[in-house]
C-alpha atoms as a PDB file:
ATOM      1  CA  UNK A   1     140.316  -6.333 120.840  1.00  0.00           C
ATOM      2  CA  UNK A   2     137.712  -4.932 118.578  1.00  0.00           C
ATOM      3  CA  UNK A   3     139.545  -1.917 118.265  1.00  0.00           C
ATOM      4  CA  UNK A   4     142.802  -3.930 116.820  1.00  0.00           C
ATOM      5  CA  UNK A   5     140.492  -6.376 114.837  1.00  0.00           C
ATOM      6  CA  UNK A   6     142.193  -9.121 116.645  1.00  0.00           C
ATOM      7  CA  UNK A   7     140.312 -12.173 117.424  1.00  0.00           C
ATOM      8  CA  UNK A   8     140.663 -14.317 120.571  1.00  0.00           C
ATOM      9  CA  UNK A   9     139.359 -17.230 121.043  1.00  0.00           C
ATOM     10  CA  UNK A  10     138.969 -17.523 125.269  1.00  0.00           C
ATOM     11  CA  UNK A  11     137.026 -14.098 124.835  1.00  0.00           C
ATOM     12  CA  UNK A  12     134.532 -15.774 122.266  1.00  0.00           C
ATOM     13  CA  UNK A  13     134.388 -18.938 124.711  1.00  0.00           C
ATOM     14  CA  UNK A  14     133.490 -16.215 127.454  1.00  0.00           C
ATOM     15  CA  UNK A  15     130.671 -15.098 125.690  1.00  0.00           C
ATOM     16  CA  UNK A  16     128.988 -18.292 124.825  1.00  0.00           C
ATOM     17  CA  UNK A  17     129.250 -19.296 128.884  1.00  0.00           C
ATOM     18  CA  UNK A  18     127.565 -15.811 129.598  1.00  0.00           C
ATOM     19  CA  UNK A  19     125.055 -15.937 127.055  1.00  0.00           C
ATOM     20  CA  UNK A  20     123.933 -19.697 127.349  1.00  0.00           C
ATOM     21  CA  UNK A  21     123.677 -19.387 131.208  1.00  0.00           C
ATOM     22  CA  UNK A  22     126.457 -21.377 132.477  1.00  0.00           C
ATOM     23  CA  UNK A  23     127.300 -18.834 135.186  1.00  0.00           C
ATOM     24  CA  UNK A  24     125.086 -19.544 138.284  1.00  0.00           C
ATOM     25  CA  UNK A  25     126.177 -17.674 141.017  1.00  0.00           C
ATOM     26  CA  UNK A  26     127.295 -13.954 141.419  1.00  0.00           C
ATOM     27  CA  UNK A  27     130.352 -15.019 142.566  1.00  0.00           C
ATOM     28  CA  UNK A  28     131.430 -17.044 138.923  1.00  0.00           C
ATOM     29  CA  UNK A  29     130.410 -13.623 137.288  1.00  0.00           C
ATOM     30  CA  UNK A  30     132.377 -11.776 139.452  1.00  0.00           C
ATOM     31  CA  UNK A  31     135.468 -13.860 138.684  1.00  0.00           C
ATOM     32  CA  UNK A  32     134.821 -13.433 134.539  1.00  0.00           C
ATOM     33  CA  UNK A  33     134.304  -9.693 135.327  1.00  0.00           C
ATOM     34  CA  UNK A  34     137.569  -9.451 137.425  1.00  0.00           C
ATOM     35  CA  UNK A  35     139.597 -11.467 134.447  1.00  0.00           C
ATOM     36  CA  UNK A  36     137.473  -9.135 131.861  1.00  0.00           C
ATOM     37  CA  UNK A  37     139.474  -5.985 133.645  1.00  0.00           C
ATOM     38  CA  UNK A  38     142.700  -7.556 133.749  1.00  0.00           C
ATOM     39  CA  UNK A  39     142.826  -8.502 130.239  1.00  0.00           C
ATOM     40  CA  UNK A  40     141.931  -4.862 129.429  1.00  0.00           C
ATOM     41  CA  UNK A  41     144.215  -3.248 131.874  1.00  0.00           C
ATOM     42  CA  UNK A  42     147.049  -5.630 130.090  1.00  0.00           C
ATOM     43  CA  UNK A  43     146.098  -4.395 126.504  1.00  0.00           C
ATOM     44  CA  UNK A  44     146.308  -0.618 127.896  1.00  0.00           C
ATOM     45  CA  UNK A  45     149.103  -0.984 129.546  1.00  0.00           C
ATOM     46  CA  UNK A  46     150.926  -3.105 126.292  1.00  0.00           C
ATOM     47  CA  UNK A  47     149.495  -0.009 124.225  1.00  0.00           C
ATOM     48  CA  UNK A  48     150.848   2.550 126.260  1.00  0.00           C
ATOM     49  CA  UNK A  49     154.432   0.505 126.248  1.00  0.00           C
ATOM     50  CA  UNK A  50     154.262   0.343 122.491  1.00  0.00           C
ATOM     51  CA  UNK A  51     153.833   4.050 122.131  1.00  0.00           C
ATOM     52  CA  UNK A  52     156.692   5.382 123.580  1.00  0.00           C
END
């Protein structure tokens, strides 16, 4: 998202929960982590789809 200077808002909401401490257990991190990827694997793929 940096890289297309677009801004989204659930990604800035993600960072405030991370940073003030609101995830307690490794499992809730492991969750955010897993959606993390699959956002990213989405923008790839859209990239890769736009490209051709």
């Amino acid at each position: 998202m940096v890289a297309s200077d677009y801004r989204h808002a659930p990604a800035c909401a993600t960072t405030l929960i991370v940073s003030l401490g609101l995830l307690t257990t490794p499992r809730e991190a492991a969750v955010v982590m897993l959606a993390v990827g699959a956002l990213l694997a989405t923008e790839v793929g859209l990239r890769r789809g736009a490209r051709r």
